[in-house]
N, C-alpha and C. Protein backbone atom coordinates (compact mmCIF):
# COMPACT_ATOMS: atom_id res chain seq x y z
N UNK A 1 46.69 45.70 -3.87
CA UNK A 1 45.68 45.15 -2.99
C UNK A 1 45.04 43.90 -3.59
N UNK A 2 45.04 43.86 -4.60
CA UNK A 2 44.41 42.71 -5.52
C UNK A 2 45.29 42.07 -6.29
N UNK A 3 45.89 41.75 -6.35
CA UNK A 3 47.49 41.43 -6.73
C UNK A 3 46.91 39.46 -7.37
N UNK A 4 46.40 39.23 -7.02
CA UNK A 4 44.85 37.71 -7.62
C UNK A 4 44.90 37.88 -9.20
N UNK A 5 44.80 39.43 -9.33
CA UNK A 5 44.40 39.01 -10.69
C UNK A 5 45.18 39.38 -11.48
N UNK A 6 46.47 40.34 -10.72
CA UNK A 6 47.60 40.07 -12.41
C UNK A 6 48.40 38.97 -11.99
N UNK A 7 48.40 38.44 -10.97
CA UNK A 7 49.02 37.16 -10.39
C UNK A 7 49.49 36.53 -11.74
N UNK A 8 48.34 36.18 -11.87
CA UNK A 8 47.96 35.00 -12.91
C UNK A 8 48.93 34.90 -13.78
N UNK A 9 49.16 36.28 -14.35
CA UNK A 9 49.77 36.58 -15.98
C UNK A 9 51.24 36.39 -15.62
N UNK A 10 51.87 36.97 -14.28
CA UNK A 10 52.98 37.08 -14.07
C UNK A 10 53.65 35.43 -14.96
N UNK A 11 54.87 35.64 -15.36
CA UNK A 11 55.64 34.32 -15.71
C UNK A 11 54.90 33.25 -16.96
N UNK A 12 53.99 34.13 -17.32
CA UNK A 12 53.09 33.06 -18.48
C UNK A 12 53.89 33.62 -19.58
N UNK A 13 54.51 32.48 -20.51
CA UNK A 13 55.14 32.76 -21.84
C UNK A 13 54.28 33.76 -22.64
N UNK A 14 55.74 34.35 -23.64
CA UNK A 14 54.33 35.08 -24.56
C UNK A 14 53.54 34.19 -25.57
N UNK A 15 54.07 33.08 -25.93
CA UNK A 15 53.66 32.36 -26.28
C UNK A 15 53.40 30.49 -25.97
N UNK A 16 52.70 29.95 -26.16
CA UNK A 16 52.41 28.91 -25.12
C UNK A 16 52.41 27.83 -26.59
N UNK A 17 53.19 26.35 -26.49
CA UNK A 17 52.40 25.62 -27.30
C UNK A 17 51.46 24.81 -26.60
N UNK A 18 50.74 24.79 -27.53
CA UNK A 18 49.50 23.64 -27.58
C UNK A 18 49.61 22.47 -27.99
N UNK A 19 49.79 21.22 -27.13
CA UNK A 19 49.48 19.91 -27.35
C UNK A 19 48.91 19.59 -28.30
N UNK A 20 49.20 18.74 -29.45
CA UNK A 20 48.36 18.51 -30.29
C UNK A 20 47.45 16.99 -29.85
N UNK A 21 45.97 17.56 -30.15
CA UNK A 21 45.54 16.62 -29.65
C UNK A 21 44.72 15.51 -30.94
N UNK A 22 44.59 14.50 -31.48
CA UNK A 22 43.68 13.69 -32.05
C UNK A 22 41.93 14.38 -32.27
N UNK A 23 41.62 14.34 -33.37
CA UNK A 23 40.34 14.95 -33.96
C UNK A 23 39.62 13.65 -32.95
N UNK A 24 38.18 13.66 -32.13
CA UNK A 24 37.41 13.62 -31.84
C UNK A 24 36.23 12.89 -32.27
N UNK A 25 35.87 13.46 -33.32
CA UNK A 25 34.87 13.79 -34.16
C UNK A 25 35.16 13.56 -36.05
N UNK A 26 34.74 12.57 -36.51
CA UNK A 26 34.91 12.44 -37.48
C UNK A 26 33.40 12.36 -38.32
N UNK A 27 32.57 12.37 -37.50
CA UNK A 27 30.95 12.48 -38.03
C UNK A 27 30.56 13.81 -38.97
N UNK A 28 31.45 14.46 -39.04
CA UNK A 28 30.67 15.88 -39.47
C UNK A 28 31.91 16.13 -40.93
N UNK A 29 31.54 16.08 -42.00
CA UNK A 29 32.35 16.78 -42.78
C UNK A 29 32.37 18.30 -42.94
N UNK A 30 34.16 18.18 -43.36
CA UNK A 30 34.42 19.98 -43.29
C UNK A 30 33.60 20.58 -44.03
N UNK A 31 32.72 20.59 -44.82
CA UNK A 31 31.78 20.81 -45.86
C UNK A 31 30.56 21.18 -45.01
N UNK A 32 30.61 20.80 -43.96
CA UNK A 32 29.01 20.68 -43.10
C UNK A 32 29.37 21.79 -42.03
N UNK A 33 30.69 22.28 -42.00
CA UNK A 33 30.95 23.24 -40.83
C UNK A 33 30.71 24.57 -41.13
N UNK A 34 30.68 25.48 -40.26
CA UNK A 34 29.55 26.70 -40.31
C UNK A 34 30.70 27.71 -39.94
N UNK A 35 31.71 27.04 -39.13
CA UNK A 35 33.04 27.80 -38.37
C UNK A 35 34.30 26.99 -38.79
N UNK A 36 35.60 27.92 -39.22
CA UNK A 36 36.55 27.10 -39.48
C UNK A 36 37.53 27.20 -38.71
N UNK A 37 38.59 26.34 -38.46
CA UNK A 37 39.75 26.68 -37.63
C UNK A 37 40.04 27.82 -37.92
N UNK A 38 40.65 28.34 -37.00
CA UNK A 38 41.87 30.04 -36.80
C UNK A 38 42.92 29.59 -35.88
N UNK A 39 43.66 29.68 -36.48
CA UNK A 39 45.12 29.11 -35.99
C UNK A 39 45.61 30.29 -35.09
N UNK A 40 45.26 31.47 -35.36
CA UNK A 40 45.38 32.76 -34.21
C UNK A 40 44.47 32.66 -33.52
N UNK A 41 43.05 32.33 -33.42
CA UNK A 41 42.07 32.61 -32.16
C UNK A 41 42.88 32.37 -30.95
N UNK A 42 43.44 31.17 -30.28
CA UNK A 42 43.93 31.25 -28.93
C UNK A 42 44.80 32.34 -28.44
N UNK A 43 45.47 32.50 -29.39
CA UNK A 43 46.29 33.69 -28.89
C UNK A 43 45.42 35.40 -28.68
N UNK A 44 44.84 35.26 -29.65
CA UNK A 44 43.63 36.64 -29.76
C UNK A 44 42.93 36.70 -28.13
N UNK A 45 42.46 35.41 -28.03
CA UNK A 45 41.58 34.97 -26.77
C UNK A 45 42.30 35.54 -25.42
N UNK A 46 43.63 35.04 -25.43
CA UNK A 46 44.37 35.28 -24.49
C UNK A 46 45.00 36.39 -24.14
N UNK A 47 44.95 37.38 -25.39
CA UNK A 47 45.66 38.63 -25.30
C UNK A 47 44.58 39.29 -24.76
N UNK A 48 43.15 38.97 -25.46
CA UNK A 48 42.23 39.78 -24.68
C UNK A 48 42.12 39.58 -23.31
N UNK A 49 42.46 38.48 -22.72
CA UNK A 49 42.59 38.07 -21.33
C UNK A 49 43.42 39.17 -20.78
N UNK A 50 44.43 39.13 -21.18
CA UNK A 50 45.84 39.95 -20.62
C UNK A 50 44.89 41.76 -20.87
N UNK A 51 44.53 41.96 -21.72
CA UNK A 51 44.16 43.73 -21.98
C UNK A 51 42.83 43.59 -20.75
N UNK A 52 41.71 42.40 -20.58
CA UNK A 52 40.81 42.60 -19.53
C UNK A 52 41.17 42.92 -17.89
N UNK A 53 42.24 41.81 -17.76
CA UNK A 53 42.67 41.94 -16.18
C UNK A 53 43.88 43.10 -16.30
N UNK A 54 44.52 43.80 -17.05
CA UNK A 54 44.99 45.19 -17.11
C UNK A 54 44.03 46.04 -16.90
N UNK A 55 42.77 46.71 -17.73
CA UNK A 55 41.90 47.23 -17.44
C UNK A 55 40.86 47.01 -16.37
N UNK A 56 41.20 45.85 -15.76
CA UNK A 56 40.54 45.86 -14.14
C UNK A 56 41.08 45.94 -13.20
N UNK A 57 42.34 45.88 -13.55
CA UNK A 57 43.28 46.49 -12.32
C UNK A 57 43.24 47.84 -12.74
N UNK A 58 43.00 48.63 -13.67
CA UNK A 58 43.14 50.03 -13.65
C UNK A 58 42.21 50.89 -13.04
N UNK A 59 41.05 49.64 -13.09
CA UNK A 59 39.49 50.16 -12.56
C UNK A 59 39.95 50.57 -10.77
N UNK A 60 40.51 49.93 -10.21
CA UNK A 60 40.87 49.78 -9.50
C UNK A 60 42.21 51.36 -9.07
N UNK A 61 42.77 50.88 -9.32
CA UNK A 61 44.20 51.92 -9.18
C UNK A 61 44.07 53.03 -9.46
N UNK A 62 43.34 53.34 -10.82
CA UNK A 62 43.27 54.69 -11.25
C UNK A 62 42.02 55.67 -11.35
N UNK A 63 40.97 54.60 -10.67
CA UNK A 63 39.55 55.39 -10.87
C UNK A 63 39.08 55.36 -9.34
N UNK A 64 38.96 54.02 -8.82
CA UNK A 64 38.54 54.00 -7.28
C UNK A 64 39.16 54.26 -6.04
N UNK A 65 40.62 53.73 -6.19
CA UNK A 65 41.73 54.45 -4.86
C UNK A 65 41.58 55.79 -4.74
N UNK A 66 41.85 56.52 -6.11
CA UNK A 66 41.58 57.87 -6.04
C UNK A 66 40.66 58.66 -6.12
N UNK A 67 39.56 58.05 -6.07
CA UNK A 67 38.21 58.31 -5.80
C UNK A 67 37.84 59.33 -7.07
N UNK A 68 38.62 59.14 -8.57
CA UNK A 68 38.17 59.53 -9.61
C UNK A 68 36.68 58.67 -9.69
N UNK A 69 35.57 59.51 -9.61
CA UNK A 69 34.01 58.24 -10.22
C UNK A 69 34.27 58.66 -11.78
N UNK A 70 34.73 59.94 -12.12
CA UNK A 70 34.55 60.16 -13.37
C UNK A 70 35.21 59.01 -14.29
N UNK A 71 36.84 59.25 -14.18
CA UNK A 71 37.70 57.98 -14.86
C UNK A 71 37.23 56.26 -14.41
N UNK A 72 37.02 55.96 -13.52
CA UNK A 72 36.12 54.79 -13.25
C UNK A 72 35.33 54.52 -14.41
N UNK A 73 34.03 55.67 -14.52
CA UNK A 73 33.54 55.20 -15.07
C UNK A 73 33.34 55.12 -16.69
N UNK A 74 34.41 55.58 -16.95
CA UNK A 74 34.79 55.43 -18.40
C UNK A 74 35.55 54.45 -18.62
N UNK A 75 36.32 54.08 -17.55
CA UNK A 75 36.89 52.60 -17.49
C UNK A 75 36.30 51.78 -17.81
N UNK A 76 35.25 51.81 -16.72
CA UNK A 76 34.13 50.44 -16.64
C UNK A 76 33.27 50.59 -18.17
N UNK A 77 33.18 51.55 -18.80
CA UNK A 77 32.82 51.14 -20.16
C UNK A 77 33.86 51.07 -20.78
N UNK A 78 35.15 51.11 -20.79
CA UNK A 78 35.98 50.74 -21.81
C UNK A 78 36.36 49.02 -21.95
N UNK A 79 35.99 48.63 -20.32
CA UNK A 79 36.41 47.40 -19.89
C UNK A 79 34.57 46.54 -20.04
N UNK A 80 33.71 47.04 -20.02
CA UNK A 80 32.63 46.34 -20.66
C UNK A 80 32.53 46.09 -21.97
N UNK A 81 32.87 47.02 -22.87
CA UNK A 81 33.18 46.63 -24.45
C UNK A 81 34.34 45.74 -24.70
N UNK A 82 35.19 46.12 -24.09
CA UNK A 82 35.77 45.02 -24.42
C UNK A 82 35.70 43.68 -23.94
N UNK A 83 34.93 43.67 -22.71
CA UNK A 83 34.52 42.30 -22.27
C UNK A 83 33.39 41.64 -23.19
N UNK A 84 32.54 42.47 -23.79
CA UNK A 84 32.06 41.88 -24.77
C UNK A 84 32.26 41.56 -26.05
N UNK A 85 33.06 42.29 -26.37
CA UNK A 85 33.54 41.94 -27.93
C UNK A 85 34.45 40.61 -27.59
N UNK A 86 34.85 40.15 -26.32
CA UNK A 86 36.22 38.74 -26.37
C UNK A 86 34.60 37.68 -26.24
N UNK A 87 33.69 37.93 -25.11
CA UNK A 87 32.63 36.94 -25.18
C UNK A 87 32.03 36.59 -26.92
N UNK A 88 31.81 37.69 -27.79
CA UNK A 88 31.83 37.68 -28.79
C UNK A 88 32.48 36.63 -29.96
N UNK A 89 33.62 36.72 -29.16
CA UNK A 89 34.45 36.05 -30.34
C UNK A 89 34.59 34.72 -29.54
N UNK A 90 34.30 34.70 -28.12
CA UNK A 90 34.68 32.98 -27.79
C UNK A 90 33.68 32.69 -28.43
N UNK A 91 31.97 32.85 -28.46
CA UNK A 91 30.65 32.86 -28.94
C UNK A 91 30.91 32.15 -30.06
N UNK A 92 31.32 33.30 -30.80
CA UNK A 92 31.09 32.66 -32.54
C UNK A 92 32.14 32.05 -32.91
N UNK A 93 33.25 32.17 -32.28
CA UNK A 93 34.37 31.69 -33.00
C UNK A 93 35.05 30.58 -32.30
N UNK A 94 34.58 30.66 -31.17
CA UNK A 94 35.95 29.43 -30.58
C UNK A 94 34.35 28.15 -30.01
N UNK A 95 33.24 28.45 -29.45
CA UNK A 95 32.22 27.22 -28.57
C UNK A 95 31.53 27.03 -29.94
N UNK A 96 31.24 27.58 -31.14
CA UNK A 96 30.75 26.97 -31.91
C UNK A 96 31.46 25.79 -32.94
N UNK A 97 32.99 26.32 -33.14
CA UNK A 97 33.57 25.97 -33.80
C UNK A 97 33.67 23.78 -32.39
N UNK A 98 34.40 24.11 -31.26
CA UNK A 98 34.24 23.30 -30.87
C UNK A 98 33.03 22.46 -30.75
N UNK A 99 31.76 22.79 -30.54
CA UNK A 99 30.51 22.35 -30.23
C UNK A 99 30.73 21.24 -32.18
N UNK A 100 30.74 22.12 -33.30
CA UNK A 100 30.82 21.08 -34.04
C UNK A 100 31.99 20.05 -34.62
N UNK A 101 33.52 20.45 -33.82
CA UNK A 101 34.17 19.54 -33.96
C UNK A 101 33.78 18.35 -32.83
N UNK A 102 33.51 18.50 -31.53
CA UNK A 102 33.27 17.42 -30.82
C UNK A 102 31.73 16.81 -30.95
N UNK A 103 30.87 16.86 -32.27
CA UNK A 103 29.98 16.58 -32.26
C UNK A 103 29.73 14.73 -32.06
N UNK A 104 30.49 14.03 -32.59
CA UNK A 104 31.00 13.00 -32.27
C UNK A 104 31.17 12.22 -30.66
N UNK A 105 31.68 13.06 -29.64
CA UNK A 105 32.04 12.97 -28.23
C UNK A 105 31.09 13.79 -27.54
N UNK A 106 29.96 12.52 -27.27
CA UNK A 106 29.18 13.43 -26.35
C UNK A 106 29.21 14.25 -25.05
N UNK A 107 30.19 12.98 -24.19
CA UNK A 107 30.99 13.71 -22.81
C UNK A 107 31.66 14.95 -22.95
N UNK A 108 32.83 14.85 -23.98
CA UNK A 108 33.59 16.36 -24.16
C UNK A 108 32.49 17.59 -24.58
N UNK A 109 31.72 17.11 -25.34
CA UNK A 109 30.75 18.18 -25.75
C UNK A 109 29.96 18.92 -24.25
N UNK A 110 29.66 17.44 -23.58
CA UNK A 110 28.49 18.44 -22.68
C UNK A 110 29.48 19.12 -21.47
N UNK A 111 30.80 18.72 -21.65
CA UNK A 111 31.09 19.72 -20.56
C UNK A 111 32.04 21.27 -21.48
N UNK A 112 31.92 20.88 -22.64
CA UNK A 112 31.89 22.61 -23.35
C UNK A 112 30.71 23.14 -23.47
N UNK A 113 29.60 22.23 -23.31
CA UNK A 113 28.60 23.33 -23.35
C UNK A 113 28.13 23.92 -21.95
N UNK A 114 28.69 22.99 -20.94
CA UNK A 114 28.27 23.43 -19.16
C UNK A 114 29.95 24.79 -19.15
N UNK A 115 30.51 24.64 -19.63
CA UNK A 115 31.65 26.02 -19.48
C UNK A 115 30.96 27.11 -20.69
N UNK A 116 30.49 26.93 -21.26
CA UNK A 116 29.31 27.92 -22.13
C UNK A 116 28.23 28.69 -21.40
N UNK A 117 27.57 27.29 -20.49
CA UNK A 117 26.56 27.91 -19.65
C UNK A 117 26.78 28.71 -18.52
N UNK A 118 28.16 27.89 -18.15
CA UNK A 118 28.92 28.85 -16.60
C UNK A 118 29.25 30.01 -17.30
N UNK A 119 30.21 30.30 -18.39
CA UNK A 119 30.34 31.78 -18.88
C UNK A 119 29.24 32.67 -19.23
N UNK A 120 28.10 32.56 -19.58
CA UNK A 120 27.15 33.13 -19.77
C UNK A 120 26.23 33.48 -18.48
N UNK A 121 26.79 33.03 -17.41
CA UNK A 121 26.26 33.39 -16.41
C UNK A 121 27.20 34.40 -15.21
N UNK A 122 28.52 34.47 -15.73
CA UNK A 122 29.84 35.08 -15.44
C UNK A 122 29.64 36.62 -16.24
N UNK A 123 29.44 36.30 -17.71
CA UNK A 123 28.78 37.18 -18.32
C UNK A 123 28.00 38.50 -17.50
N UNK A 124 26.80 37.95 -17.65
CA UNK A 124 25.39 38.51 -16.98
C UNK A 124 26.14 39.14 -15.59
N UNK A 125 26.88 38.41 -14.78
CA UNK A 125 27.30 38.96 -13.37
C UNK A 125 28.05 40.88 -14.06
N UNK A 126 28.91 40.00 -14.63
CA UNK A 126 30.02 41.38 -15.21
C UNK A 126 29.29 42.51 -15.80
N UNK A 127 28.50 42.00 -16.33
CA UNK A 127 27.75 43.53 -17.12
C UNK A 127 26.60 43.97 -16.22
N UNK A 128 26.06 43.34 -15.14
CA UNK A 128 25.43 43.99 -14.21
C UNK A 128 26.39 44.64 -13.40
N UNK A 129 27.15 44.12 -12.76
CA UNK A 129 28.89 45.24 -12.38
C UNK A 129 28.76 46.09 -12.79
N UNK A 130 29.02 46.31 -14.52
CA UNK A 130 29.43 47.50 -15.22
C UNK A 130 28.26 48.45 -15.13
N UNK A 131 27.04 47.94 -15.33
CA UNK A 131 25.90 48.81 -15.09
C UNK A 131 25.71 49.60 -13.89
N UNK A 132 25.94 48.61 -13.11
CA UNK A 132 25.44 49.02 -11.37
C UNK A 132 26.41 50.46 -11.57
N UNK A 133 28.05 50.32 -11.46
CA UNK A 133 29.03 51.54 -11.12
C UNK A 133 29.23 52.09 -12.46
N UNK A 134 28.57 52.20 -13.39
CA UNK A 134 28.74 53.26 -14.40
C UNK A 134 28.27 54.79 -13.71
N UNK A 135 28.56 55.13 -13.01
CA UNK A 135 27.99 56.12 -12.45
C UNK A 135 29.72 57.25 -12.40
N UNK A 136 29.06 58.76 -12.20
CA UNK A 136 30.09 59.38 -12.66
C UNK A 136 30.19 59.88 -10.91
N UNK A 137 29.50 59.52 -9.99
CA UNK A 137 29.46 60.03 -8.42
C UNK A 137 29.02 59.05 -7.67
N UNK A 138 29.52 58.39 -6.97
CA UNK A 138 29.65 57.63 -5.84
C UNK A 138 28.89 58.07 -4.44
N UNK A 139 27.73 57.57 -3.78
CA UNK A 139 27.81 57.99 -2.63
C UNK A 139 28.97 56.81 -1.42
N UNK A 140 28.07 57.14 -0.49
CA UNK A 140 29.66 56.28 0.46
C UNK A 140 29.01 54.71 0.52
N UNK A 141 27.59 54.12 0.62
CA UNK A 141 27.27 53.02 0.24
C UNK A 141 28.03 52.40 -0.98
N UNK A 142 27.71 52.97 -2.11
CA UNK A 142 28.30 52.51 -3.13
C UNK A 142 29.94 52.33 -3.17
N UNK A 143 30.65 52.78 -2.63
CA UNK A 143 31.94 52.90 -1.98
C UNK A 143 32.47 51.61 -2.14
N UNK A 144 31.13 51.24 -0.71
CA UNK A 144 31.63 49.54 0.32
C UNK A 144 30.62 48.94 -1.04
N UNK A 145 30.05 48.89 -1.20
CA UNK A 145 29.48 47.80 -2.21
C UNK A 145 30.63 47.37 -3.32
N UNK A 146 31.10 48.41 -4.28
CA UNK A 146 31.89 48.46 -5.55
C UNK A 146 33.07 47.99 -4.94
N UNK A 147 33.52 47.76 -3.57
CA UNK A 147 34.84 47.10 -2.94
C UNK A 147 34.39 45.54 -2.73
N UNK A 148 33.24 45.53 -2.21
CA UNK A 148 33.21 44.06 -2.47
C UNK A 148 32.48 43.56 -3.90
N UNK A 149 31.66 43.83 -4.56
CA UNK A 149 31.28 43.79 -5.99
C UNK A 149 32.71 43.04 -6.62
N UNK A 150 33.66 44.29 -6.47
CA UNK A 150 34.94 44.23 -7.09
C UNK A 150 35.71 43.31 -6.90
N UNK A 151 36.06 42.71 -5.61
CA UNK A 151 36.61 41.70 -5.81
C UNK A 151 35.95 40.58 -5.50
N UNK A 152 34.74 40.19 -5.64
CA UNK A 152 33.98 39.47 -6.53
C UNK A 152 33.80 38.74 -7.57
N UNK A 153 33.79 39.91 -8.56
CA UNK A 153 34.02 39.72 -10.11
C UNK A 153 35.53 39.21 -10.11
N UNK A 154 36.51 39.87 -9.65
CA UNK A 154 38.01 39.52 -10.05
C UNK A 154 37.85 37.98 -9.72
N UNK A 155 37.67 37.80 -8.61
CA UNK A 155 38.31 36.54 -8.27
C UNK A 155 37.44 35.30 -9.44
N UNK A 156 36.04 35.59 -9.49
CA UNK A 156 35.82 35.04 -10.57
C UNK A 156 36.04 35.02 -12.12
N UNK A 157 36.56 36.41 -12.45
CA UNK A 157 37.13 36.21 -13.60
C UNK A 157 38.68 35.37 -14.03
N UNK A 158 38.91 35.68 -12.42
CA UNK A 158 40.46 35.10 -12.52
C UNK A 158 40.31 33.62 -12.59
N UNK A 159 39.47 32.65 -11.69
CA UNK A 159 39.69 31.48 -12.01
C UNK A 159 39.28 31.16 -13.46
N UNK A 160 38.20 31.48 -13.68
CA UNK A 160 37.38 31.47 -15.56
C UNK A 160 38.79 31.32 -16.10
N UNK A 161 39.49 32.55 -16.23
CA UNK A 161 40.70 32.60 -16.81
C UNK A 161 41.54 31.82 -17.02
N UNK A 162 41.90 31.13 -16.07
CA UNK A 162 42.75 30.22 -15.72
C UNK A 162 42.14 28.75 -16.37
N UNK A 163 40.78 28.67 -16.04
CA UNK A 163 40.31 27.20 -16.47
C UNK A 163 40.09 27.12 -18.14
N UNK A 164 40.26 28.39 -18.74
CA UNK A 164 40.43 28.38 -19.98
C UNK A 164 41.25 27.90 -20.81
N UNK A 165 42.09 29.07 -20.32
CA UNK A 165 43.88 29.06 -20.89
C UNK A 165 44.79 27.92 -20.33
N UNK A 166 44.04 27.02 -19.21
CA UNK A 166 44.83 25.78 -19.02
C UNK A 166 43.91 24.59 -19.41
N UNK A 167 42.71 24.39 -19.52
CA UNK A 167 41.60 23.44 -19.90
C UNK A 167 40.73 23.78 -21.14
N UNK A 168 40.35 24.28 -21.10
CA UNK A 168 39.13 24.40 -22.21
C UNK A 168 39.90 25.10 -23.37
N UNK A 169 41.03 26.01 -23.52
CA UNK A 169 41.79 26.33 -25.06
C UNK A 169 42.23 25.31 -25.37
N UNK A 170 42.91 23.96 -24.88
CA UNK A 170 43.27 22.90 -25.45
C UNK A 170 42.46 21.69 -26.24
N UNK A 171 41.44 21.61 -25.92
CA UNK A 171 40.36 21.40 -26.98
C UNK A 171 40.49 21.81 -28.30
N UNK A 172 40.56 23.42 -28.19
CA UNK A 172 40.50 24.02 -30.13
C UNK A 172 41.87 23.70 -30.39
N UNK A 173 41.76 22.34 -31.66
CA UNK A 173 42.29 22.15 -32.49
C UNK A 173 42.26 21.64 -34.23
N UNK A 174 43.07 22.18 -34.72
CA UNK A 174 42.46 22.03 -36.34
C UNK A 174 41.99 20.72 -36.69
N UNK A 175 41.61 20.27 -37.50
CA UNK A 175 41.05 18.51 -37.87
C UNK A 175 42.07 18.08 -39.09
């Protein structure tokens, strides 16, 4: 029924190269940086991509079609921790690390920090989601709400997704 959000993954290599792009930013010595390259973060980033929209299609298939509230909602916390531990690591590891390689490029900077501000507000949506249907019993309101809630969130996680792993991961690169 939602077929949007493993769409995406269908036909994506397991591995992707990355363009190498020209350092930016030459104002800041490596000495002054707080975060260092990780030559695995993109891939980490992306796998968590791939384990999130698996576990939201499961939210789906295996907790709500079948009107399990119980498995749902152990879903929806298995799929909130892990939605936070990947925000986590874009956080500290991938918008800080960029924020001080493009310290130099003010344009590139302010539109990683406006995809910072849009995720943190993508954020906040998702974990009010997870809050709202953490519930282990459903009445029939909640039903029609968590159907549209649901694909809601997908469709917005799915583009996020996409504007990542095709725009904004190509940015992180070593200096």
């Amino acid at each position: 029924m939602f077929a949007f959000i493993s769409d995406f993954f269908k036909g994506r290599p397991k591995e992707e190269a990355q363009p190498k792009l020209q350092s930016v930013s030459q104002s800041q010595s490596r000495a002054e940086r707080t975060i260092k390259y990780d030559p695995t973060l993109i891939d980490t980033l992306k796998k968590d991509h791939s384990k999130l929209v698996t576990l939201y299609g499961s939210m789906w298939k295996e907790g709500f079609e079948k009107k399990d509230y119980r498995k749902l909602s152990n879903m929806i916390a298995e799929f909130k921790a892990s939605f936070q531990s990947h925000l986590l690591k874009e956080n500290v590891k991938f918008y800080v690390y960029l924020e001080q390689s493009l310290a130099g490029d003010i344009h590139t900077l302010q539109v990683v920090k406006d995809f910072r501000t849009d995720m943190n507000e993508i954020a906040n949506a998702v974990i009010q989601f997870c809050k709202k249907y953490a519930h282990q019993a459903f009445t029939h309101e909640m039903e029609q709400d968590f159907e549209r809630d649901y694909v809601k969130i997908g469709e917005v996680l799915t583009r996020r997704v996409s504007m990542e792993e095709n725009e904004l991961y190509l940015l992180y690169q070593p200096e």
